[in-house]
C-alpha atoms as a PDB file:
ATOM      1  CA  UNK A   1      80.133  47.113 170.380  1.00  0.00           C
ATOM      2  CA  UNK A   2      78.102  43.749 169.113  1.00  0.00           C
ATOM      3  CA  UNK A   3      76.924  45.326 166.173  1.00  0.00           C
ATOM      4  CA  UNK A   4      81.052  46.595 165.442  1.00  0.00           C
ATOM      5  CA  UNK A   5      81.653  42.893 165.746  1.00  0.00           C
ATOM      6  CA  UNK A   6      78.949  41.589 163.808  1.00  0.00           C
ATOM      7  CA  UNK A   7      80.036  44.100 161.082  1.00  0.00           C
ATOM      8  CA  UNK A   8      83.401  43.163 160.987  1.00  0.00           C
ATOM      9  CA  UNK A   9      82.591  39.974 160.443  1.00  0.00           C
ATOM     10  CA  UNK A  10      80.031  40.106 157.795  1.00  0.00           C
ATOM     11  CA  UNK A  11      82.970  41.866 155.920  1.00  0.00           C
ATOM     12  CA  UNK A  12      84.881  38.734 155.554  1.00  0.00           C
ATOM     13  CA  UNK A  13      82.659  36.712 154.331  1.00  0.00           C
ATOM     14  CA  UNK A  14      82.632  35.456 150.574  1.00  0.00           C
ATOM     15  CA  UNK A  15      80.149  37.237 148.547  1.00  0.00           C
ATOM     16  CA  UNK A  16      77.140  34.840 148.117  1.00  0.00           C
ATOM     17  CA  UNK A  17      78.167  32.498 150.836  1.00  0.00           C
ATOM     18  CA  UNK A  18      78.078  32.216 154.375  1.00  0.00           C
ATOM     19  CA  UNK A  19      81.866  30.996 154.583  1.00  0.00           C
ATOM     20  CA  UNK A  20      84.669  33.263 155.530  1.00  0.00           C
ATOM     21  CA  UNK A  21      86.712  34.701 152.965  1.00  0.00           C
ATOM     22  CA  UNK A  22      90.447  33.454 154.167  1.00  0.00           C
ATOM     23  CA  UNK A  23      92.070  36.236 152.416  1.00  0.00           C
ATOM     24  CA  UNK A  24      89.291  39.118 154.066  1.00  0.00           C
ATOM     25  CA  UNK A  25      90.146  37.279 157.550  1.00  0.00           C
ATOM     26  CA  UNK A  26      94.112  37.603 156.861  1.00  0.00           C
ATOM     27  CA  UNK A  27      93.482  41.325 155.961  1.00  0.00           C
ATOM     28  CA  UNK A  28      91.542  42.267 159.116  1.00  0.00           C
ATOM     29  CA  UNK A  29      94.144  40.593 161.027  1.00  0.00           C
ATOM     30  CA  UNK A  30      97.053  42.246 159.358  1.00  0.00           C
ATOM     31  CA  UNK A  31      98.427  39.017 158.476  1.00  0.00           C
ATOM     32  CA  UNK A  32     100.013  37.829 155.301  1.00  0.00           C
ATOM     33  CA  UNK A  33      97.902  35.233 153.890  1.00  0.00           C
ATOM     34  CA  UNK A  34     100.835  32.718 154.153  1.00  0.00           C
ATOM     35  CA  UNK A  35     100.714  33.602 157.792  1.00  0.00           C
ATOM     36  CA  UNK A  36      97.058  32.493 157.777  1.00  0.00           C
ATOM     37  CA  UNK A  37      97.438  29.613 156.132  1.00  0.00           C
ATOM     38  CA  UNK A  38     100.131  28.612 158.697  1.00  0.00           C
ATOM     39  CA  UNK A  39      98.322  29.192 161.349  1.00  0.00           C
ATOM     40  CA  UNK A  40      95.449  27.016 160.002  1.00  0.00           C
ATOM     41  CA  UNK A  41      97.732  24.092 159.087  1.00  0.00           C
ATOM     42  CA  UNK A  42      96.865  24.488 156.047  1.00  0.00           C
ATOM     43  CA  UNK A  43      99.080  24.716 152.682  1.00  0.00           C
ATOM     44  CA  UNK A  44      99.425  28.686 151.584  1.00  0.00           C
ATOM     45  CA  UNK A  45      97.584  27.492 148.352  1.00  0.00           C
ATOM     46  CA  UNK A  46      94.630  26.205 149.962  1.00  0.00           C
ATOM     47  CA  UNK A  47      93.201  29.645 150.629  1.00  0.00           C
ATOM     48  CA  UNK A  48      93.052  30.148 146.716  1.00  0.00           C
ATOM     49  CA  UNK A  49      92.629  26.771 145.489  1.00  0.00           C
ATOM     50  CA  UNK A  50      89.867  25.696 148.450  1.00  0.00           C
ATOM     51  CA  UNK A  51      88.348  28.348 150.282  1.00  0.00           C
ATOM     52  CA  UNK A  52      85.598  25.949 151.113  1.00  0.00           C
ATOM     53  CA  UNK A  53      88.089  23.980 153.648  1.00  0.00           C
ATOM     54  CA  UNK A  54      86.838  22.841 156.823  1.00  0.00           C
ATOM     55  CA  UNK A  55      90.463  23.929 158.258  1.00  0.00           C
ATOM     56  CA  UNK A  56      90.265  27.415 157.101  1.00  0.00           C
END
């Protein structure tokens, strides 16, 4: 089961990085990514514009 997790996460993360892609997280969860962002507190354009944030 740890290694399904681990997996799972390693899928959302940006290629090259060792951030989380926002729009890979929002697809796991089944959420739109405007849904994400909301949840985050963050403006629906951040996860394009600055996938980097802290908030995200």
């Amino acid at each position: 089961m740890v290694a399904l997790f681990a997996d799972v996460l390693e899928s959302t993360r940006e290629p090259g990085t060792s951030r989380f892609s926002a729009v890979g997280v929002a697809e796991m969860l089944g959420l739109p990514q405007q849904d994400l962002a909301a949840l985050a507190g963050v403006h629906r354009n951040t996860l394009r514009t600055h996938p980097e944030s802290p908030r995200l």
